[in-house]
N, C-alpha and C. Protein backbone atom coordinates (compact mmCIF):
# COMPACT_ATOMS: atom_id res chain seq x y z
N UNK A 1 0.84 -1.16 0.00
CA UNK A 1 0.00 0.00 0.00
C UNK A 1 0.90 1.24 0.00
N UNK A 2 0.68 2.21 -0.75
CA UNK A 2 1.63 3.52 -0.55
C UNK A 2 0.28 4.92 -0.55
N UNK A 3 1.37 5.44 0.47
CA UNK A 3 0.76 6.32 0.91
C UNK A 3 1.25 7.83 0.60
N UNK A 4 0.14 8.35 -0.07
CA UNK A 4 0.41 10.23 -0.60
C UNK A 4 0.17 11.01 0.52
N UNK A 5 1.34 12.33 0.35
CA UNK A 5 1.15 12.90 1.75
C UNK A 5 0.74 14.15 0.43
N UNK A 6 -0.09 14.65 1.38
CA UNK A 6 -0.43 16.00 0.51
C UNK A 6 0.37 17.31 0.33
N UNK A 7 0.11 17.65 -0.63
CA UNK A 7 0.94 18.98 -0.63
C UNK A 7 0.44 20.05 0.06
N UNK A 8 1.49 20.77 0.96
CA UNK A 8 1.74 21.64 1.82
C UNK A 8 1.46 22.72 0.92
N UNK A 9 0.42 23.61 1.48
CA UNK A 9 0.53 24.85 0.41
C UNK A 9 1.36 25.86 1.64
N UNK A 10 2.57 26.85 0.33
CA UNK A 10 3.33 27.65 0.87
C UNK A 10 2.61 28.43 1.16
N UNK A 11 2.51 29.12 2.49
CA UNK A 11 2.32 30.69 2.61
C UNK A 11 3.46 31.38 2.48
N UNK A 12 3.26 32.11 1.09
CA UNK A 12 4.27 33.18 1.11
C UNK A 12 4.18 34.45 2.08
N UNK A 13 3.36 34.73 2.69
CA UNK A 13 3.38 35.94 3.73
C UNK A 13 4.07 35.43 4.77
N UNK A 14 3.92 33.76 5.52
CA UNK A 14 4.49 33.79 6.64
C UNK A 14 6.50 33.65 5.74
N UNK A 15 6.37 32.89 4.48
CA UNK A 15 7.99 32.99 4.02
C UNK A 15 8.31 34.56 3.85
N UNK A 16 7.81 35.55 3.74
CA UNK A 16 8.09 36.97 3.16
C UNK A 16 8.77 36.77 4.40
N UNK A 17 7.92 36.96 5.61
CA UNK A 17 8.21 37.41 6.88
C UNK A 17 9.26 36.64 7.52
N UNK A 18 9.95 35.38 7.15
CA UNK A 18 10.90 34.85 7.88
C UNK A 18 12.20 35.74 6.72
N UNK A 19 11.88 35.38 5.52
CA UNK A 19 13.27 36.43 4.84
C UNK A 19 13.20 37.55 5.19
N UNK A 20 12.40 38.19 5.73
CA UNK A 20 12.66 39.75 5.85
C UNK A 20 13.25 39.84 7.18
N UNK A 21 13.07 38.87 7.97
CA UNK A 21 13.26 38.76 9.79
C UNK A 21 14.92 38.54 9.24
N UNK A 22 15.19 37.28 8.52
CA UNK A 22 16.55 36.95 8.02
C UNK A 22 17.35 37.81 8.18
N UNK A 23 17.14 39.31 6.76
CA UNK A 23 17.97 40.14 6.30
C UNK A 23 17.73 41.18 7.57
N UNK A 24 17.00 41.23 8.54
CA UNK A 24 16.96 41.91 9.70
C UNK A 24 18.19 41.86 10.54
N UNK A 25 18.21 40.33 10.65
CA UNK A 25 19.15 39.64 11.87
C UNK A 25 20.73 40.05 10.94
N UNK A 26 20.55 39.76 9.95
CA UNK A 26 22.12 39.91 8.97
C UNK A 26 22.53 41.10 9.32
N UNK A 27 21.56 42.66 8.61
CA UNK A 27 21.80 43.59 9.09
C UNK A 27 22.61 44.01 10.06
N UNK A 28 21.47 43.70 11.38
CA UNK A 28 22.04 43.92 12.29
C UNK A 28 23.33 43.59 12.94
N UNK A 29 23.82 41.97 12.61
CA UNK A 29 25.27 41.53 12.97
C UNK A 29 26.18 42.21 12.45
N UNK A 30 26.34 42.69 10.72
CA UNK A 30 26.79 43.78 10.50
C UNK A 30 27.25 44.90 11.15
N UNK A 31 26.39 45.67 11.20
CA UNK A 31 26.35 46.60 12.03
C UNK A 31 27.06 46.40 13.31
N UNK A 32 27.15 45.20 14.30
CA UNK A 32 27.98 45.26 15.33
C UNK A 32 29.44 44.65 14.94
N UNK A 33 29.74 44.27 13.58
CA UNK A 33 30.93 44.10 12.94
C UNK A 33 31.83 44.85 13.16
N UNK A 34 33.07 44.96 13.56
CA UNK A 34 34.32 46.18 13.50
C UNK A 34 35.04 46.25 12.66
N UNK A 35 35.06 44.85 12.17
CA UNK A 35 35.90 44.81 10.27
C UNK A 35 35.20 45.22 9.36
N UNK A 36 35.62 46.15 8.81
CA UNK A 36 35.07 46.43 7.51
C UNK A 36 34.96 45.71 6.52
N UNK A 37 35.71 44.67 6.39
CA UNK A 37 35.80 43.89 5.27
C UNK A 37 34.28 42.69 5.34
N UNK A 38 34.31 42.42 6.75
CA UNK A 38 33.16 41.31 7.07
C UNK A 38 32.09 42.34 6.97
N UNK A 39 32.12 43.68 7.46
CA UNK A 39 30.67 44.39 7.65
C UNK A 39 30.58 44.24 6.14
N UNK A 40 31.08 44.96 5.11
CA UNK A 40 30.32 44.84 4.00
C UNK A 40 30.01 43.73 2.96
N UNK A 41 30.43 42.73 3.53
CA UNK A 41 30.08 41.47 3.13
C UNK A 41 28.58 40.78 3.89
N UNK A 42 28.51 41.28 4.94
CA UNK A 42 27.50 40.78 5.29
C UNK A 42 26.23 42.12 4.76
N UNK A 43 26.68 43.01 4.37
CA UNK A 43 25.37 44.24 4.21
C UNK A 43 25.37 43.55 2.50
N UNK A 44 26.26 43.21 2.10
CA UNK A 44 26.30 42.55 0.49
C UNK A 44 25.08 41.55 0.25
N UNK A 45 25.24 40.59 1.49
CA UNK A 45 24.25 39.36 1.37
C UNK A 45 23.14 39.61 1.76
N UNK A 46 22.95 40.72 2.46
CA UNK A 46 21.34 41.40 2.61
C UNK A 46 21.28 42.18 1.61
N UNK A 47 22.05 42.99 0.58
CA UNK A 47 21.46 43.78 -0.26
C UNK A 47 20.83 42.37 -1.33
N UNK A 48 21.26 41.10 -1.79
CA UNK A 48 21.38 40.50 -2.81
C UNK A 48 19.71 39.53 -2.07
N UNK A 49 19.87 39.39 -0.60
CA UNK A 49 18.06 38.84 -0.09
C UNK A 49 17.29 39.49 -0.61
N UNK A 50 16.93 41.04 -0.27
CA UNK A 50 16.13 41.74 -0.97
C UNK A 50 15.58 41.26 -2.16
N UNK A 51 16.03 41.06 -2.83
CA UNK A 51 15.90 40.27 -4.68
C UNK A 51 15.15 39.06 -4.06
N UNK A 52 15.17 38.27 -2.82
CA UNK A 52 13.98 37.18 -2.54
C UNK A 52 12.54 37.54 -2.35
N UNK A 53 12.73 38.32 -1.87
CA UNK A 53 11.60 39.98 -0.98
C UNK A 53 11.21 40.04 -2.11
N UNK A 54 12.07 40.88 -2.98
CA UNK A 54 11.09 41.38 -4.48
C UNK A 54 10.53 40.09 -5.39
N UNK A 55 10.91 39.29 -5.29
CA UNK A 55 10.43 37.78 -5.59
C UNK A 55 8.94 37.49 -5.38
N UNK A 56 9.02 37.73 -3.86
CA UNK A 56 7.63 37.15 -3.17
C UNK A 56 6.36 38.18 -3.47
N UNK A 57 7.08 39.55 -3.62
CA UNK A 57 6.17 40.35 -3.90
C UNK A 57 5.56 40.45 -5.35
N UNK A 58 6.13 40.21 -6.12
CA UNK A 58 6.08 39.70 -7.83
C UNK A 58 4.84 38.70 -7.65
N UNK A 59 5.45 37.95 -6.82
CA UNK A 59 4.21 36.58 -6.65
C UNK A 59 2.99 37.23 -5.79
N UNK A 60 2.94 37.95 -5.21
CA UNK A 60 1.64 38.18 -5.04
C UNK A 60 1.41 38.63 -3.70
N UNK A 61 2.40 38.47 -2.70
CA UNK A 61 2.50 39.20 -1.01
C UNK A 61 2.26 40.39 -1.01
N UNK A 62 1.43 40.84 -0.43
CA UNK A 62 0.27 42.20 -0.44
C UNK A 62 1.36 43.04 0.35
N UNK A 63 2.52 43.44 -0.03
CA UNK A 63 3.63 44.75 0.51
C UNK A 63 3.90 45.49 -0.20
N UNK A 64 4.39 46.33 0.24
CA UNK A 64 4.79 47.74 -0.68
C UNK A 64 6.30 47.56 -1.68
N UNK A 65 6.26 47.43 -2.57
CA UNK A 65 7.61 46.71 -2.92
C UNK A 65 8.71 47.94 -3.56
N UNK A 66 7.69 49.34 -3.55
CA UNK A 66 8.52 50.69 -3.65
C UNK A 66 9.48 50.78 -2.38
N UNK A 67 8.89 50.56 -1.06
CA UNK A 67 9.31 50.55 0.59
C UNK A 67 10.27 49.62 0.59
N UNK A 68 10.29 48.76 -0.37
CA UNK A 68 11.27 47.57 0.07
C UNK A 68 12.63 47.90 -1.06
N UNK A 69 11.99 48.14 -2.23
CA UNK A 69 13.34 48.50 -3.31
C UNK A 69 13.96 49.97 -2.31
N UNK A 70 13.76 50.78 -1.89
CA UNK A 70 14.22 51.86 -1.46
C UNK A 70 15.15 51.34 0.04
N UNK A 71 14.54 50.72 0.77
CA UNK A 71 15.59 49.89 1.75
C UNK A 71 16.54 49.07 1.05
N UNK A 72 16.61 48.09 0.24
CA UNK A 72 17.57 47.74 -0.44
C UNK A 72 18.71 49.25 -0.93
N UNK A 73 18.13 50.15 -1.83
CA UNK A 73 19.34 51.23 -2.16
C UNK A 73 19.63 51.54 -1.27
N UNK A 74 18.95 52.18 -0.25
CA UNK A 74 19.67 52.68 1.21
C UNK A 74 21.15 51.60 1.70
N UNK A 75 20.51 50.27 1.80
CA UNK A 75 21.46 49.36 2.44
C UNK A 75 22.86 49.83 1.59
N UNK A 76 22.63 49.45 -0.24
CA UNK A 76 23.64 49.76 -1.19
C UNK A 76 24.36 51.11 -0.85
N UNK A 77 23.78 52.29 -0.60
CA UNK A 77 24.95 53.26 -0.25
C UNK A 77 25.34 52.98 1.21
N UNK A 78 24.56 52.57 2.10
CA UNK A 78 25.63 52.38 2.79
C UNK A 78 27.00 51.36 2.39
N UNK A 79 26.65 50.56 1.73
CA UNK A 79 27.96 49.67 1.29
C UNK A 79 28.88 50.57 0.64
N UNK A 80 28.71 51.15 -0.11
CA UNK A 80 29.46 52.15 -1.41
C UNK A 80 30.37 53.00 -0.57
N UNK A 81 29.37 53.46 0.98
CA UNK A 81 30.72 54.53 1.44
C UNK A 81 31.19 53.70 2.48
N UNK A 82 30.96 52.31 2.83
CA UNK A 82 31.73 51.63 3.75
C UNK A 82 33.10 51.24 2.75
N UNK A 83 32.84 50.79 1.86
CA UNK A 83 33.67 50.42 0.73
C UNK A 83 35.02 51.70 0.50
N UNK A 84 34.22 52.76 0.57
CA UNK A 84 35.12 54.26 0.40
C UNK A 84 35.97 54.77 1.44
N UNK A 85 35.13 54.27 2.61
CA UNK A 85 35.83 54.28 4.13
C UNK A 85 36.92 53.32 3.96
N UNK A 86 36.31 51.94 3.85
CA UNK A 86 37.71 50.64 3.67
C UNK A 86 38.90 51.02 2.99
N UNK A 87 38.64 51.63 1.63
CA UNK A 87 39.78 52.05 0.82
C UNK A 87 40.37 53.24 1.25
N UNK A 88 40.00 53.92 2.07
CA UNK A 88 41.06 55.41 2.39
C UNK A 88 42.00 54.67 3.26
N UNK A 89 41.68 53.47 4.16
CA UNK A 89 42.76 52.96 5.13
C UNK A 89 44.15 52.54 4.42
């Protein structure tokens, strides 16, 4: 006898909300980073989540995805002048 397990339907609102919690927690470790080299590596891998974010919202997660592309550029300049900071050393 074999047995079908049914398919799990995804909620993408509760997945929006664990990637967005994700690039939260990344952020933030960042931020208590003192190397520059690791801080902008880790603000790198949250700018490149975002693109999951804009994913979910494509698919259909009822968010503002202007609010979310504009936190992504924000994150990006901050990288650009951490990057500018790194290189004057």
């Amino acid at each position: 006898m074999v047995f079908f397990r049914k398919k799990k339907q995804v909620d993408l609102d509760e997945l929006f909300k664990a990637k967005y919690k994700e690039i939260n927690e990344i952020v933030a470790s960042g931020q208590r980073e003192m190397d520059f080299e690791i801080q902008i590596s880790q603000f790198e891998l949250a700018y490149h989540k975002y693109d999951e974010l804009l994913e979910l919202i494509d698919q259909g997660v009822d968010y503002d995805r202007q609010h979310f592309e504009m936190l992504k550029q924000d994150l990006k300049k901050q990288i650009d002048l951490l990057k500018g900071l790194n290189y004057e050393d």
